[in-house]
C-alpha atoms as a PDB file:
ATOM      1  CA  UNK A   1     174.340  50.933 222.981  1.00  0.00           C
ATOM      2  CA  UNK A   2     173.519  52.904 220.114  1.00  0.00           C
ATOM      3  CA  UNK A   3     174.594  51.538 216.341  1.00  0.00           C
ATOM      4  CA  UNK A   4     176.278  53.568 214.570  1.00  0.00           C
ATOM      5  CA  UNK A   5     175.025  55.263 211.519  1.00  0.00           C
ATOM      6  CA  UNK A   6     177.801  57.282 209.832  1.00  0.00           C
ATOM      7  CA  UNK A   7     177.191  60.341 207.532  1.00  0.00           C
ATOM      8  CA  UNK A   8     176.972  62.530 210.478  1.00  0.00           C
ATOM      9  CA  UNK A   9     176.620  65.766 208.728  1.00  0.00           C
ATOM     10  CA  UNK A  10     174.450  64.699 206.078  1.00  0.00           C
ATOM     11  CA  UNK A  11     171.844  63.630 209.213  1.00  0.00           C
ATOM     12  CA  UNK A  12     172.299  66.910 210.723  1.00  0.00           C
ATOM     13  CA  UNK A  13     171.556  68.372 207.437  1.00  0.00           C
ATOM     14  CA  UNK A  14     168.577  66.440 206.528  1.00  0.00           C
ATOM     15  CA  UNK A  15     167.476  66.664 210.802  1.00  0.00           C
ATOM     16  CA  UNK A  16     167.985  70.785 211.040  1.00  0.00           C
ATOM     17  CA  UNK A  17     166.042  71.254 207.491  1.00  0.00           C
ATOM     18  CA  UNK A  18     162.997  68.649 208.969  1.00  0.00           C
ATOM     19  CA  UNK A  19     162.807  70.918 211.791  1.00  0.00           C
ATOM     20  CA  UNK A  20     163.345  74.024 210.379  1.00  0.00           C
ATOM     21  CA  UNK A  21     159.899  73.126 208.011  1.00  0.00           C
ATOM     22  CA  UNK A  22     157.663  71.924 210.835  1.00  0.00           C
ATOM     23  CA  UNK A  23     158.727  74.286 213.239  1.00  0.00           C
ATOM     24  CA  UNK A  24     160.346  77.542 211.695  1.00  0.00           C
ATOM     25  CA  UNK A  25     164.010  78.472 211.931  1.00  0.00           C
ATOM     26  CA  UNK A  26     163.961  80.730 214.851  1.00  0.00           C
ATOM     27  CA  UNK A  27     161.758  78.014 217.145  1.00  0.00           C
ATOM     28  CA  UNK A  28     164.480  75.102 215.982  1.00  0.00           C
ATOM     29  CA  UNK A  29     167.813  74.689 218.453  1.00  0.00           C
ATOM     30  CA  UNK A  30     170.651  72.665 218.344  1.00  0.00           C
ATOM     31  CA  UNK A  31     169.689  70.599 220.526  1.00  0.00           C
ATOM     32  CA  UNK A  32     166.337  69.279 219.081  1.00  0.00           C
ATOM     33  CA  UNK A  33     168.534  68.906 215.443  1.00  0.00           C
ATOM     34  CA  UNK A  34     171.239  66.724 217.389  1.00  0.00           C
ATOM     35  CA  UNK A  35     168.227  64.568 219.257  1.00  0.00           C
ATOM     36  CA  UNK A  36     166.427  63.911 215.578  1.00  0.00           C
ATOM     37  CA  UNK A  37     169.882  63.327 214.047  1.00  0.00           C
ATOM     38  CA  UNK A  38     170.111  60.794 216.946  1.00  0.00           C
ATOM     39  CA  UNK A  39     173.317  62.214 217.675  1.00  0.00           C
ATOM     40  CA  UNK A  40     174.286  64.731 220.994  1.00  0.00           C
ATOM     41  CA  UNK A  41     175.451  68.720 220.709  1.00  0.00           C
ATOM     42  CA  UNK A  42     178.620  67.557 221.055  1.00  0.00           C
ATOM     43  CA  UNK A  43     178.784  66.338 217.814  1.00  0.00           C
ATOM     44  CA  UNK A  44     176.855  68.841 216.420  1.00  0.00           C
ATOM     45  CA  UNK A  45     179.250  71.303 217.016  1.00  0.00           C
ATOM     46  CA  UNK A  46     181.927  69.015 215.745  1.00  0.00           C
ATOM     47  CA  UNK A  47     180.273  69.937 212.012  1.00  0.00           C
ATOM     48  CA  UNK A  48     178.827  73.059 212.581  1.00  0.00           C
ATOM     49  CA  UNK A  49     179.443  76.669 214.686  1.00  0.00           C
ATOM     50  CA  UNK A  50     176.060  77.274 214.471  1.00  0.00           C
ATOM     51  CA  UNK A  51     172.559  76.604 213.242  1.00  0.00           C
ATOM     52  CA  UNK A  52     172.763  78.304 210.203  1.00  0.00           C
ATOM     53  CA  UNK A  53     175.946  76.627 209.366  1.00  0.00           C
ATOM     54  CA  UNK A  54     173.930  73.517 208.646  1.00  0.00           C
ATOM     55  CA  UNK A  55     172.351  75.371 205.412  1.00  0.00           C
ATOM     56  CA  UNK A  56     175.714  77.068 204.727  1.00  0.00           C
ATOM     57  CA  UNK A  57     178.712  74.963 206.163  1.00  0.00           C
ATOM     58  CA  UNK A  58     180.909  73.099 204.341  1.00  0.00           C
ATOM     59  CA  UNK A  59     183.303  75.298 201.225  1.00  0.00           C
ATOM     60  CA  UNK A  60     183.347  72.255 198.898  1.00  0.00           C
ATOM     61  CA  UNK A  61     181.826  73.744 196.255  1.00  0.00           C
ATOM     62  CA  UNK A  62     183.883  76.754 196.158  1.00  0.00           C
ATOM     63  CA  UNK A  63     187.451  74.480 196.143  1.00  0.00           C
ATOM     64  CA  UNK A  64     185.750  72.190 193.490  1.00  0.00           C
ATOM     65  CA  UNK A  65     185.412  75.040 191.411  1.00  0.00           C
ATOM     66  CA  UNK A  66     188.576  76.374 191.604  1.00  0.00           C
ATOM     67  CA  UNK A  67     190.233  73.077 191.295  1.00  0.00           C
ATOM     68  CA  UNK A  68     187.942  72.781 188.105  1.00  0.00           C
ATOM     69  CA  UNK A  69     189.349  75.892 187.014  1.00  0.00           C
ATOM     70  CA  UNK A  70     193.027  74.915 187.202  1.00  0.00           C
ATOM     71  CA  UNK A  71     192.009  72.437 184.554  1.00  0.00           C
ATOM     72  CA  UNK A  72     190.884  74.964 182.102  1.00  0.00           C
ATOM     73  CA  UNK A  73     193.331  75.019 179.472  1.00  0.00           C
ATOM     74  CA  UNK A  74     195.476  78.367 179.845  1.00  0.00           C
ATOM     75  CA  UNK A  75     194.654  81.161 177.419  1.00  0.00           C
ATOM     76  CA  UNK A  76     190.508  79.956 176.999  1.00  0.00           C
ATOM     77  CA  UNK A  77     188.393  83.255 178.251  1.00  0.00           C
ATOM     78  CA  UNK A  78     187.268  84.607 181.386  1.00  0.00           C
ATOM     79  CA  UNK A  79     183.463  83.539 181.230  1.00  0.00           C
ATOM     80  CA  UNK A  80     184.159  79.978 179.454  1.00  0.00           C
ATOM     81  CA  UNK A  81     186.599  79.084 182.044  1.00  0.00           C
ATOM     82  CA  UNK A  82     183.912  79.401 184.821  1.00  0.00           C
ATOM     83  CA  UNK A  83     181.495  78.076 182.963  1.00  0.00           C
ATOM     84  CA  UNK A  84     183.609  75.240 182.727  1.00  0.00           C
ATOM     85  CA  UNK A  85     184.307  74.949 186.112  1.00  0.00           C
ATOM     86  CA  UNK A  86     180.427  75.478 187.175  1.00  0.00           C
ATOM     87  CA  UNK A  87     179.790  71.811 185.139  1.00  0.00           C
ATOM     88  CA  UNK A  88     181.619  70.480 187.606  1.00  0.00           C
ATOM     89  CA  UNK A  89     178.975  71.500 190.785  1.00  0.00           C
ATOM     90  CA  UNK A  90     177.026  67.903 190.496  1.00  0.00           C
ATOM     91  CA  UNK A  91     179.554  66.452 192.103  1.00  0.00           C
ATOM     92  CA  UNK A  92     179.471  68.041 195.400  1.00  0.00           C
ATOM     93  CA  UNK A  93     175.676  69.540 194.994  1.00  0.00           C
ATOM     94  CA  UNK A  94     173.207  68.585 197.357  1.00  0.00           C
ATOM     95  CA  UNK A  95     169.837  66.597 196.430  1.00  0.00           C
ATOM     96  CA  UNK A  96     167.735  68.529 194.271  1.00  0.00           C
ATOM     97  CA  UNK A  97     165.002  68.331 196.733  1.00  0.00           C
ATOM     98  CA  UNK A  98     167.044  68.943 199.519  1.00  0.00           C
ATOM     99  CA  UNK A  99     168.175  72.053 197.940  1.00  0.00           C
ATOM    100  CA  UNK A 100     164.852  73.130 197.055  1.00  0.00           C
ATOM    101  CA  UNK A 101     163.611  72.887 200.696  1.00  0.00           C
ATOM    102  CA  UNK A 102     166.650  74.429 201.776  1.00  0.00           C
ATOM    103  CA  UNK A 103     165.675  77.535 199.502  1.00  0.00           C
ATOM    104  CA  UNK A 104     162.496  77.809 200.888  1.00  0.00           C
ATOM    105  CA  UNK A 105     163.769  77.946 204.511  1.00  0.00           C
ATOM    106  CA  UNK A 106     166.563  80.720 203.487  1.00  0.00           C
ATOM    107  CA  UNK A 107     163.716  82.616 201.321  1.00  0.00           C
ATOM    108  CA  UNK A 108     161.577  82.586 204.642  1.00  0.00           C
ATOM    109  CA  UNK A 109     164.202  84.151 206.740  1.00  0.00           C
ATOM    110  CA  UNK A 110     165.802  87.584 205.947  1.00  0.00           C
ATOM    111  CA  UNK A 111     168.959  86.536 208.363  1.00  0.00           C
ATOM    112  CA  UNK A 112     169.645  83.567 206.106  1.00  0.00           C
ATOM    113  CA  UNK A 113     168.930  85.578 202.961  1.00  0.00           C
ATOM    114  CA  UNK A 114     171.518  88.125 204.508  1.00  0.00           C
ATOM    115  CA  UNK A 115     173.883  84.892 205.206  1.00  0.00           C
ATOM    116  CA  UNK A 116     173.135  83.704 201.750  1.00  0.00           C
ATOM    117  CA  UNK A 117     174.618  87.124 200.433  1.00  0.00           C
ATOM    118  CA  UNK A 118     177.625  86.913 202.469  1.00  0.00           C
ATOM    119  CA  UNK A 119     178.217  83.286 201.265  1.00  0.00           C
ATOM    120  CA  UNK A 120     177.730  84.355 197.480  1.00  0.00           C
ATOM    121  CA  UNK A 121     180.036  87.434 197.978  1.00  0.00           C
ATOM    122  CA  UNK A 122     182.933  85.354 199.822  1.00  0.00           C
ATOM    123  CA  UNK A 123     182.682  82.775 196.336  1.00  0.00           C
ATOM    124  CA  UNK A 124     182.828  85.466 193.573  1.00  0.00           C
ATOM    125  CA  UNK A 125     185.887  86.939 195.387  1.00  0.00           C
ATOM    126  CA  UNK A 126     187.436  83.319 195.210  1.00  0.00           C
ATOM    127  CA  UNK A 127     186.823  83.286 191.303  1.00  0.00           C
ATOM    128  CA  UNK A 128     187.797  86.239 190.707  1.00  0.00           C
ATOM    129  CA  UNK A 129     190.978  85.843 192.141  1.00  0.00           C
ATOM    130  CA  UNK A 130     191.248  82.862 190.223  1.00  0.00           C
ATOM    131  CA  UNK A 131     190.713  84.800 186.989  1.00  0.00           C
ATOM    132  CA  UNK A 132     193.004  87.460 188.040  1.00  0.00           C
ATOM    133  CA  UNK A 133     195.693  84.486 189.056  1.00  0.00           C
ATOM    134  CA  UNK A 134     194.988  83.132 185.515  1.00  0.00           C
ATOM    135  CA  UNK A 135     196.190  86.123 183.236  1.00  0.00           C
ATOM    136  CA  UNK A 136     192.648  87.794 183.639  1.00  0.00           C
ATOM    137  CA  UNK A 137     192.222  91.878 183.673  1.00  0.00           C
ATOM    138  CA  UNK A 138     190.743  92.896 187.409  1.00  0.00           C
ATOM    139  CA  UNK A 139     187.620  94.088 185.888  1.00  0.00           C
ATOM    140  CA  UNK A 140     186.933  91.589 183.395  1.00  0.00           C
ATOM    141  CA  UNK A 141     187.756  88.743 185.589  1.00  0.00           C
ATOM    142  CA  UNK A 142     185.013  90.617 188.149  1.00  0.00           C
ATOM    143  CA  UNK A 143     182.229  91.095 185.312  1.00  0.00           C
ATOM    144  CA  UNK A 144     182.738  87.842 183.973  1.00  0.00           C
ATOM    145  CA  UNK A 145     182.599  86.020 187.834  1.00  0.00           C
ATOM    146  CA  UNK A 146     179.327  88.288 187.924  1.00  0.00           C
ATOM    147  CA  UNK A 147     177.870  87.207 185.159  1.00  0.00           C
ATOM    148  CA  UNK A 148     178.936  83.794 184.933  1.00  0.00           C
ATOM    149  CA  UNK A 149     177.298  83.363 188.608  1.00  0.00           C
ATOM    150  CA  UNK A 150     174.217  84.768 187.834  1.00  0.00           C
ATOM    151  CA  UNK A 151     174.069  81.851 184.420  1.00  0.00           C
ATOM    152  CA  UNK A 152     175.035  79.306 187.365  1.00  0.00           C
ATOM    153  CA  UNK A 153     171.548  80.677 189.582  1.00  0.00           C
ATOM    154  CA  UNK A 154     169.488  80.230 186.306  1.00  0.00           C
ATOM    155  CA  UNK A 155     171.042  76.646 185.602  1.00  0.00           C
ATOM    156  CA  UNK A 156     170.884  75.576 189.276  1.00  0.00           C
ATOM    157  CA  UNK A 157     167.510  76.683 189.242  1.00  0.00           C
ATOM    158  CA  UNK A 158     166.142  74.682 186.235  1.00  0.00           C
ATOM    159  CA  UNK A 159     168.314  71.508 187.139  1.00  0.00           C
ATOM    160  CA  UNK A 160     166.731  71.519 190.769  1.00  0.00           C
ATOM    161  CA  UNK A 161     163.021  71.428 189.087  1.00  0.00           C
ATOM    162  CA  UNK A 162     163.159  69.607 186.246  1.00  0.00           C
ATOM    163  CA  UNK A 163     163.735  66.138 187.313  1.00  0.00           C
ATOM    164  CA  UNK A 164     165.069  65.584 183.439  1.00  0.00           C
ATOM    165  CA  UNK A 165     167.550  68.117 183.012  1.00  0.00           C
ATOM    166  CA  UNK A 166     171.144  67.698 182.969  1.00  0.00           C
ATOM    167  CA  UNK A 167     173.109  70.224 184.767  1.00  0.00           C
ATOM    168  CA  UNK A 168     175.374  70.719 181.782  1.00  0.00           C
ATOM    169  CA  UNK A 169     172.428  71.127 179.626  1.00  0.00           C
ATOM    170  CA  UNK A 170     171.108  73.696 182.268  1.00  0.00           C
ATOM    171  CA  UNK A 171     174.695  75.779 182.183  1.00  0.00           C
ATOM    172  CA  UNK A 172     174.643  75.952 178.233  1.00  0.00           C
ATOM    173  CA  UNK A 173     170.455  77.478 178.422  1.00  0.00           C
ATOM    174  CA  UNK A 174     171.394  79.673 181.307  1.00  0.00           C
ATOM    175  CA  UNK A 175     174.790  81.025 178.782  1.00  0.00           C
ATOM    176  CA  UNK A 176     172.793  81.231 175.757  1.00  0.00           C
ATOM    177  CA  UNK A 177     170.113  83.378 177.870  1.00  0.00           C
ATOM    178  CA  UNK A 178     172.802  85.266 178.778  1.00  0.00           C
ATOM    179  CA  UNK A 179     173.808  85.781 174.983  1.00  0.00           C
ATOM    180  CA  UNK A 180     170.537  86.781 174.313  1.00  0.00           C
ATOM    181  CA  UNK A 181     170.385  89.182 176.903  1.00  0.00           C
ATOM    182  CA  UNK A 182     173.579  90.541 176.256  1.00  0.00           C
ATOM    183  CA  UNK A 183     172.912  91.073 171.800  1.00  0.00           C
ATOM    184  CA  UNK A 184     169.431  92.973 173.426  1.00  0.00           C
ATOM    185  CA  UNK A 185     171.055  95.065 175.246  1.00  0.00           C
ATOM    186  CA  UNK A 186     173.883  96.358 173.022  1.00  0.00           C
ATOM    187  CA  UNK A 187     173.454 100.192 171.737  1.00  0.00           C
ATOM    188  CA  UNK A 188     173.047 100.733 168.006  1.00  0.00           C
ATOM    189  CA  UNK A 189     175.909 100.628 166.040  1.00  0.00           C
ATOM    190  CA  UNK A 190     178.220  99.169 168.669  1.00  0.00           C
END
């Protein structure tokens, strides 16, 4: 009889993503990712709908922000209230080079690019309700969930290849970029 080995999604994961960079995406099934998790479809499908699932499954990082959120002191501003929140992503983030690989295998496949879209669409929605739920105008709660996830990219980015940088470091570069950007861009006298 087999031992057993616990984490059973995080072997999925780390099987599906093996397989998906020796073999491709499209050639990998369920089946092979079960057999190199050492585990049967059965149980596969206990974690996951699909394939794709394993790179996209699991909405912990969306609830961790929004509990984050709930901890913002009430009145603080749109953008520093998810920016708050974002410092809290560590906790539930993958490995770094897990998530690099895994960005390689999305970047390789325009239906998990399209997936990857969906995914990012469903979470700004969340925040932005969360804004809105908070006091927040419609539109500002929307431009500020814009912006503040495109200053999460940037820091997610840098933490996952720089071996040496802090997450919360990362956040604070990827904001004052955004500062930058945003003093560039405003018309004269405004």
């Amino acid at each position: 009889m087999a031992r057993w080995e616990g984490d059973t999604r995080g072997r999925l994961e780390r099987a599906a993503l093996e397989l998906f960079d020796e073999q491709g995406y499209d050639r990998t099934t369920v089946a092979q990712i079960a057999r190199r998790a050492n585990l049967t479809e059965r149980s596969f499908y206990r974690w996951f709908s699909d394939k794709r699932e394993v790179l996209f499954g699991g909405d912990e990082l969306e609830e961790r922000f929004l509990a984050a959120m709930d901890a913002v002191p009430a009145g603080t501003g749109a953008l520093p209230t998810l920016l708050a929140s974002f410092a809290a992503a560590p906790e539930v983030l993958r490995p770094r080079d897990f998530l690099a690989r895994r960005a390689g295998v999305i970047a390789a496949n325009p239906p998990l690019r399209e997936r990857e879209l969906i995914k990012l669409v469903s979470l700004s929605e969340a925040l932005t309700a969360a804004l809105v739920r908070r006091g927040c105008e419609r539109r500002t709660a929307r431009l500020a969930t814009d912006a503040g996830l495109a200053v999460l990219r940037l820091a997610t980015e840098r933490w996952m290849v720089d071996e040496e940088t802090d997450f919360a470091e990362a956040l604070r570069a990827g904001a004052a970029d955004l500062r930058t950007v945003i003093t560039e861009a405003a018309p004269p006298n405004a």
